[in-house]
C-alpha atoms as a PDB file:
ATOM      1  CA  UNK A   1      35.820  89.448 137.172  1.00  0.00           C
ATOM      2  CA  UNK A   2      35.051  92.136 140.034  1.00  0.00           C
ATOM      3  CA  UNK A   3      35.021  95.182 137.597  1.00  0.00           C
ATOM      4  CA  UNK A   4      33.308  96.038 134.533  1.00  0.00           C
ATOM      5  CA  UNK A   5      35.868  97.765 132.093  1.00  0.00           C
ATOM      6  CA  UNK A   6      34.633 100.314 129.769  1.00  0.00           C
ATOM      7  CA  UNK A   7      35.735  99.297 125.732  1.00  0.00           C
ATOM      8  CA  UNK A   8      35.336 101.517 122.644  1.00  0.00           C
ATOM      9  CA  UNK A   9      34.725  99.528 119.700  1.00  0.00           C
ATOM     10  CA  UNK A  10      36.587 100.496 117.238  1.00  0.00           C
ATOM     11  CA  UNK A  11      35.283  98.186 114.135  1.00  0.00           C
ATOM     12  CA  UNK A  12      33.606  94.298 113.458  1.00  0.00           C
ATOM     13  CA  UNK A  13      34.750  91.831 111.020  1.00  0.00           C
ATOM     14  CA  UNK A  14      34.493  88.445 109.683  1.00  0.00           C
ATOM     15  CA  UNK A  15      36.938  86.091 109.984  1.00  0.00           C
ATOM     16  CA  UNK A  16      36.217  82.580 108.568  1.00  0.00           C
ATOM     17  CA  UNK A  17      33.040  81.958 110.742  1.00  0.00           C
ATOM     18  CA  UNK A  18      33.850  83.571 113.981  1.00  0.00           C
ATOM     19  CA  UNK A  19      32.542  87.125 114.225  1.00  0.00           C
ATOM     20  CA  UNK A  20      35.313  89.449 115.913  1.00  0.00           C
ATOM     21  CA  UNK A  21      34.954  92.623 117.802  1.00  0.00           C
ATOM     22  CA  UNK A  22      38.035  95.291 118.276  1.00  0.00           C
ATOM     23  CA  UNK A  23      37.622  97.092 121.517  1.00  0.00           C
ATOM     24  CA  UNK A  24      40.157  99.609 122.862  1.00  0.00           C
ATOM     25  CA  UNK A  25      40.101  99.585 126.923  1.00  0.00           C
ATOM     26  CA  UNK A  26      38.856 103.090 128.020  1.00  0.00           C
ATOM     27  CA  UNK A  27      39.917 103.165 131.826  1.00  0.00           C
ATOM     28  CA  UNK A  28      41.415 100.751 134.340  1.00  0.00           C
ATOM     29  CA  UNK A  29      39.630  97.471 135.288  1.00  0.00           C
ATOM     30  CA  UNK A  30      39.619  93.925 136.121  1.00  0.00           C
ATOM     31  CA  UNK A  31      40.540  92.433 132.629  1.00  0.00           C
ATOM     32  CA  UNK A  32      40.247  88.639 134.231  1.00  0.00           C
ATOM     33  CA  UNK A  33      38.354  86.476 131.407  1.00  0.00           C
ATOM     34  CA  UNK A  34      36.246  83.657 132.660  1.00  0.00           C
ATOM     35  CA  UNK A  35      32.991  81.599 132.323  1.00  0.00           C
ATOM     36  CA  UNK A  36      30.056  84.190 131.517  1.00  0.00           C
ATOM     37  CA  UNK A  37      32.039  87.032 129.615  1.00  0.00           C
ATOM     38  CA  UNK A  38      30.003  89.337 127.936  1.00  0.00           C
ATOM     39  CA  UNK A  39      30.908  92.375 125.822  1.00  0.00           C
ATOM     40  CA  UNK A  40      27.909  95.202 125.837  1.00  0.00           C
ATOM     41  CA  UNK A  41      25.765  91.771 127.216  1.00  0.00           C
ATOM     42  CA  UNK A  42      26.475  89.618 124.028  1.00  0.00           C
ATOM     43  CA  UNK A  43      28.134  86.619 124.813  1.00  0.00           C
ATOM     44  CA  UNK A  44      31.624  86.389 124.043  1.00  0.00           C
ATOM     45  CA  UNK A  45      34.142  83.132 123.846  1.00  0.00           C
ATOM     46  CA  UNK A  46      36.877  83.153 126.536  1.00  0.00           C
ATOM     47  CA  UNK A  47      39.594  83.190 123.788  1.00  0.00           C
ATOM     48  CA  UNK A  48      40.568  86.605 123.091  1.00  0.00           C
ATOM     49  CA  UNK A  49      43.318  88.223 121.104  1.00  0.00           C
ATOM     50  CA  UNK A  50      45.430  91.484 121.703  1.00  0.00           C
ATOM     51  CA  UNK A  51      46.449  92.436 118.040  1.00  0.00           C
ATOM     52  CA  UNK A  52      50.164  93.151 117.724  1.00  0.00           C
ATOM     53  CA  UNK A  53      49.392  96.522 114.861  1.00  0.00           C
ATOM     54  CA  UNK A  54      46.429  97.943 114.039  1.00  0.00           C
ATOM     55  CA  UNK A  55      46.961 101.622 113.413  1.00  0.00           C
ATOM     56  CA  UNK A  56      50.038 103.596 114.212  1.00  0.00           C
ATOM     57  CA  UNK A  57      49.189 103.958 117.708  1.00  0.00           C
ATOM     58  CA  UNK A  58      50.184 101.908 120.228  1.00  0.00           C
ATOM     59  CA  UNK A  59      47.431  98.939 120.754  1.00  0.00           C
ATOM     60  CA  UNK A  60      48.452  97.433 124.009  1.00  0.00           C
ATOM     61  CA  UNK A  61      45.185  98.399 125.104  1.00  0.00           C
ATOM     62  CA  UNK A  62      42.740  96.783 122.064  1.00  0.00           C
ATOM     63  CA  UNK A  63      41.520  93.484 122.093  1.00  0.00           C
ATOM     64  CA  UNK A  64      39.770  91.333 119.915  1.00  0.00           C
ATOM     65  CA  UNK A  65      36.833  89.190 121.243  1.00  0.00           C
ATOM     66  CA  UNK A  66      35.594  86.534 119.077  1.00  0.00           C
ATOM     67  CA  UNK A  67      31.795  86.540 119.809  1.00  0.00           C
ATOM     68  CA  UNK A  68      30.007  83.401 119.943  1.00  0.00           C
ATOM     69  CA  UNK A  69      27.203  83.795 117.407  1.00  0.00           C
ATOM     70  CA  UNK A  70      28.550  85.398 114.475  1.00  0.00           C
ATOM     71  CA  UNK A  71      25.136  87.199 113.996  1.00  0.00           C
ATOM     72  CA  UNK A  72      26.117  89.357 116.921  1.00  0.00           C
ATOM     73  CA  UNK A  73      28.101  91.699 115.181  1.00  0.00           C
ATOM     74  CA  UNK A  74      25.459  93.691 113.847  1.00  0.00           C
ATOM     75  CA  UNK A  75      24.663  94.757 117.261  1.00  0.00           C
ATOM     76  CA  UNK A  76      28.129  96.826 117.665  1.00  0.00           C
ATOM     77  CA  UNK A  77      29.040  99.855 115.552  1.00  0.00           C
ATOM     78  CA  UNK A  78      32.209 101.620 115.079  1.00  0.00           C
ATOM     79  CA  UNK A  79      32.460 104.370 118.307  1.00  0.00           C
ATOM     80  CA  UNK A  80      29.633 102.246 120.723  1.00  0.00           C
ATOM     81  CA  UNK A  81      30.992 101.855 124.700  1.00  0.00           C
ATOM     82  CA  UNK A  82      30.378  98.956 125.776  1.00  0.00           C
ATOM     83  CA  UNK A  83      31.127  97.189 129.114  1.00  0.00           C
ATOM     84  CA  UNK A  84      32.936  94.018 129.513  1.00  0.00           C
ATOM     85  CA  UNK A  85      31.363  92.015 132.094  1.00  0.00           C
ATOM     86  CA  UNK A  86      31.315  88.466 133.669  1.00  0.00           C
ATOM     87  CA  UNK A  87      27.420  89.151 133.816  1.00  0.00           C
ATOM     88  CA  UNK A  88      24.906  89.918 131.953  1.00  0.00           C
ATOM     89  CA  UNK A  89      21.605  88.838 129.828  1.00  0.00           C
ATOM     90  CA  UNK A  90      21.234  88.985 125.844  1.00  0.00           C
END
């Protein structure tokens, strides 16, 4: 990924034991997923997930990352920025 892209998360759940992050893409970027990804520098798994309804408005542009500790969530609240990046430290 050449670009960081700007995401506004919009809210954190629980599913099972995965900890998931919704982040609505704020401005154009590079949205290639590799080796390294990192969501406001958390690691996050390369499997993502663009939800098909999650409020009336159109969601083409919110994705779920599944982070890969569960713990992680706590760092994000509801309205953070956060970049997504191929780089990064914890």
């Amino acid at each position: 990924m050449k670009n960081e892209t700007l995401f506004k998360i919009e809210r954190t759940f629980a599913v099972g034991n995965m900890g998931v992050v919704l982040g609505r893409q704020m401005g154009p970027g590079d949205l290639r997923f590799g080796p390294g990804l990192r969501l406001g520098g958390i690691a996050v798994s390369p499997w993502l997930r663009q939800p098909t309804m999650l409020t009336a408005e159109p969601t083409e542009h919110v994705i779920a990352f599944v982070l890969r500790d569960i713990a992680d969530r706590r760092r994000f609240r509801s309205g953070d920025l956060v970049e997504l990046s191929a780089k990064g430290v914890r």
